[in-house]
Protein backbone atom coordinates (compact mmCIF):
# COMPACT_ATOMS: atom_id res chain seq x y z
CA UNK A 1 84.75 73.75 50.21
CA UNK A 2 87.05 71.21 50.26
CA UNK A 3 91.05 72.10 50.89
CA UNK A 4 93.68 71.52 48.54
CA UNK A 5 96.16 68.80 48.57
CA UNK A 6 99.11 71.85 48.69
CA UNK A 7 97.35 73.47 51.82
CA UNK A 8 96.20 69.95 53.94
CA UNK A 9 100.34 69.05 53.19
CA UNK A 10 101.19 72.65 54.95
CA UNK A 11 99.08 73.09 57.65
CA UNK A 12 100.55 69.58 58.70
CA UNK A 13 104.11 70.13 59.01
CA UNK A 14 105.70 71.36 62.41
CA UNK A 15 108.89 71.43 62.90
CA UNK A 16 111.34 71.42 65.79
CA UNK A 17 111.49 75.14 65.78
CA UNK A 18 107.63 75.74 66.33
CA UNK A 19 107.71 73.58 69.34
CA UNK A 20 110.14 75.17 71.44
CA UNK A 21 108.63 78.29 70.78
CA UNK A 22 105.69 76.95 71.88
CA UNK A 23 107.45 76.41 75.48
CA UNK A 24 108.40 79.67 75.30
CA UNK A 25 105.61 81.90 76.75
CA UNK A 26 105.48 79.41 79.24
CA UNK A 27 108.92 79.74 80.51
CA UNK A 28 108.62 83.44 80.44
CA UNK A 29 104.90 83.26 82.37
CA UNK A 30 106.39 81.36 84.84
CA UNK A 31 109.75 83.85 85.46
CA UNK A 32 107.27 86.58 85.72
CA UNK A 33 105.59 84.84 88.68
CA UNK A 34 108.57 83.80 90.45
CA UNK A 35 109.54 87.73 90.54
CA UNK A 36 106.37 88.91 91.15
CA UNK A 37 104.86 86.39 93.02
CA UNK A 38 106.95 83.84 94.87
CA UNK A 39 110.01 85.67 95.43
CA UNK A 40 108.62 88.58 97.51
CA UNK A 41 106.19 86.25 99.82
CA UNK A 42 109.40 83.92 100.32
CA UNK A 43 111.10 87.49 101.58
CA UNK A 44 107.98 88.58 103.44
CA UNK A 45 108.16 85.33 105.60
CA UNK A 46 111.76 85.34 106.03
CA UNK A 47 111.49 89.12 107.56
CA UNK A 48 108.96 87.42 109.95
CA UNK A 49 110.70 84.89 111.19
CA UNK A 50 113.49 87.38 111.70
CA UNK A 51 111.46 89.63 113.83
CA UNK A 52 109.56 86.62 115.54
CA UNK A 53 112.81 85.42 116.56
CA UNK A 54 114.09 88.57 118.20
CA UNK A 55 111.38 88.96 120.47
CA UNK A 56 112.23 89.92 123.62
CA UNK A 57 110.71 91.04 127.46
CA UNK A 58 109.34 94.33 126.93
CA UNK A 59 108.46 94.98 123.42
CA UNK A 60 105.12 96.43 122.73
CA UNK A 61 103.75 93.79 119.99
CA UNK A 62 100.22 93.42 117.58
CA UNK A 63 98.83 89.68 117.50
CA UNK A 64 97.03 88.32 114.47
CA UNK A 65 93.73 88.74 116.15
CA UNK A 66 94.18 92.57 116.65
CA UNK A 67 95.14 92.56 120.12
CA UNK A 68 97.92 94.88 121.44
CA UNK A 69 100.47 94.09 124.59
CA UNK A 70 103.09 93.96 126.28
CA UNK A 71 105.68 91.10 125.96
CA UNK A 72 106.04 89.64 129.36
CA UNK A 73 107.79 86.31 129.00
CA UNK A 74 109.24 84.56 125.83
CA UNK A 75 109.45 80.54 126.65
CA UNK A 76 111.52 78.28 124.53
CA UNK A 77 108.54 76.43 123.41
CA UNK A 78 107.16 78.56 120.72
CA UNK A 79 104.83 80.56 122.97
CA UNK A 80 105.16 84.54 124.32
CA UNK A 81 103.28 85.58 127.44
CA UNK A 82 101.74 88.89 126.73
CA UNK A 83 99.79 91.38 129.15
CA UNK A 84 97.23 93.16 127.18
CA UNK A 85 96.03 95.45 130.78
CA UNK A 86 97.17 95.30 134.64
CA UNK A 87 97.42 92.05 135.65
CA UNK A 88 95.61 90.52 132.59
CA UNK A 89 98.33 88.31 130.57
CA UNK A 90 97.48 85.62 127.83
CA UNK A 91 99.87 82.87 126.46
CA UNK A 92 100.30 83.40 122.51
CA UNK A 93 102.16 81.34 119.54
CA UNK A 94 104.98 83.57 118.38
CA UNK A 95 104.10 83.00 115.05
CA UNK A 96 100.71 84.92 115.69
CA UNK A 97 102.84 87.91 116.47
CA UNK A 98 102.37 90.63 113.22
CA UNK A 99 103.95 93.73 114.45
CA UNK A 100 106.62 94.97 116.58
CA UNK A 101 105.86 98.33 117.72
CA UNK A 102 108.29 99.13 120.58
CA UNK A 103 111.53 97.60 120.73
CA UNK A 104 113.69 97.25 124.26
CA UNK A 105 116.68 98.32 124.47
CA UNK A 106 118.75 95.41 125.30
CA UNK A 107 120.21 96.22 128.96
CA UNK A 108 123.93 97.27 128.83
CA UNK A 109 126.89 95.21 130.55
C-alpha cells in the first residue's frame, strides 16, 4: 500500500534531459502546422493579391457572392465596376473578386 523509500526517491528525480524532451513534441507539432497549415494559406493569399492586382478592363471575373461579369472599370480606390447584363453594372471591392475566368489581352503598341 504504501511506496517504498527507493521508489518515492525515483519517481522524484528529473533531470535536464527529460525536460527538453518534453519540449520536443511540441516543437515538432508546431513545424507540422506551419507546413501544413500556415504556409500554404500565406501562399493562397499571396496568389490573390497577385491576381487582384492584375485586374484589368475586360476580364470576365466571379465575385464572392457568386455573381459573374464583366470588368468594366478598375478605379484606384480599391473598387472594380463590373456589368453583370446590358447596361446593368455594380461597383465591387477588388478583394471580393475569387476568380478570373477570361483574361484580356493587353492591347499591342
Amino acid at each position: 500500500m504504501f511506496a517504498t523509500p527507493a521508489f518515492a526517491q525515483a519517481a522524484g528525480a528529473a533531470g535536464a534531459g527529460s525536460a527538453f524532451a518534453s519540449f520536443v513534441p511540441l516543437v515538432l507539432i508546431f513545424a507540422i502546422m506551419y507546413f501544413l497549415l500556415i504556409r500554404p494559406q500565406q501562399k493562397k493569399v499571396k496568389e490573390h493579391r497577385a491576381m487582384v492586382e492584375a485586374l484589368r478592363r475586360g476580364d470576365q471575373v466571379v465575385t464572392a457572392g457568386g455573381i459573374v461579369g464583366k470588368v468594366v472599370k478598375v478605379g484606384d480606390d480599391g473598387m472594380v465596376e463590373v456589368e453583370i447584363a446590358d447596361g446593368v453594372k455594380v461597383k465591387v471591392v477588388r478583394q471580393t473578386i475569387t476568380q478570373v475566368m477570361n483574361k484580356t489581352e493587353p492591347a499591342s503598341a
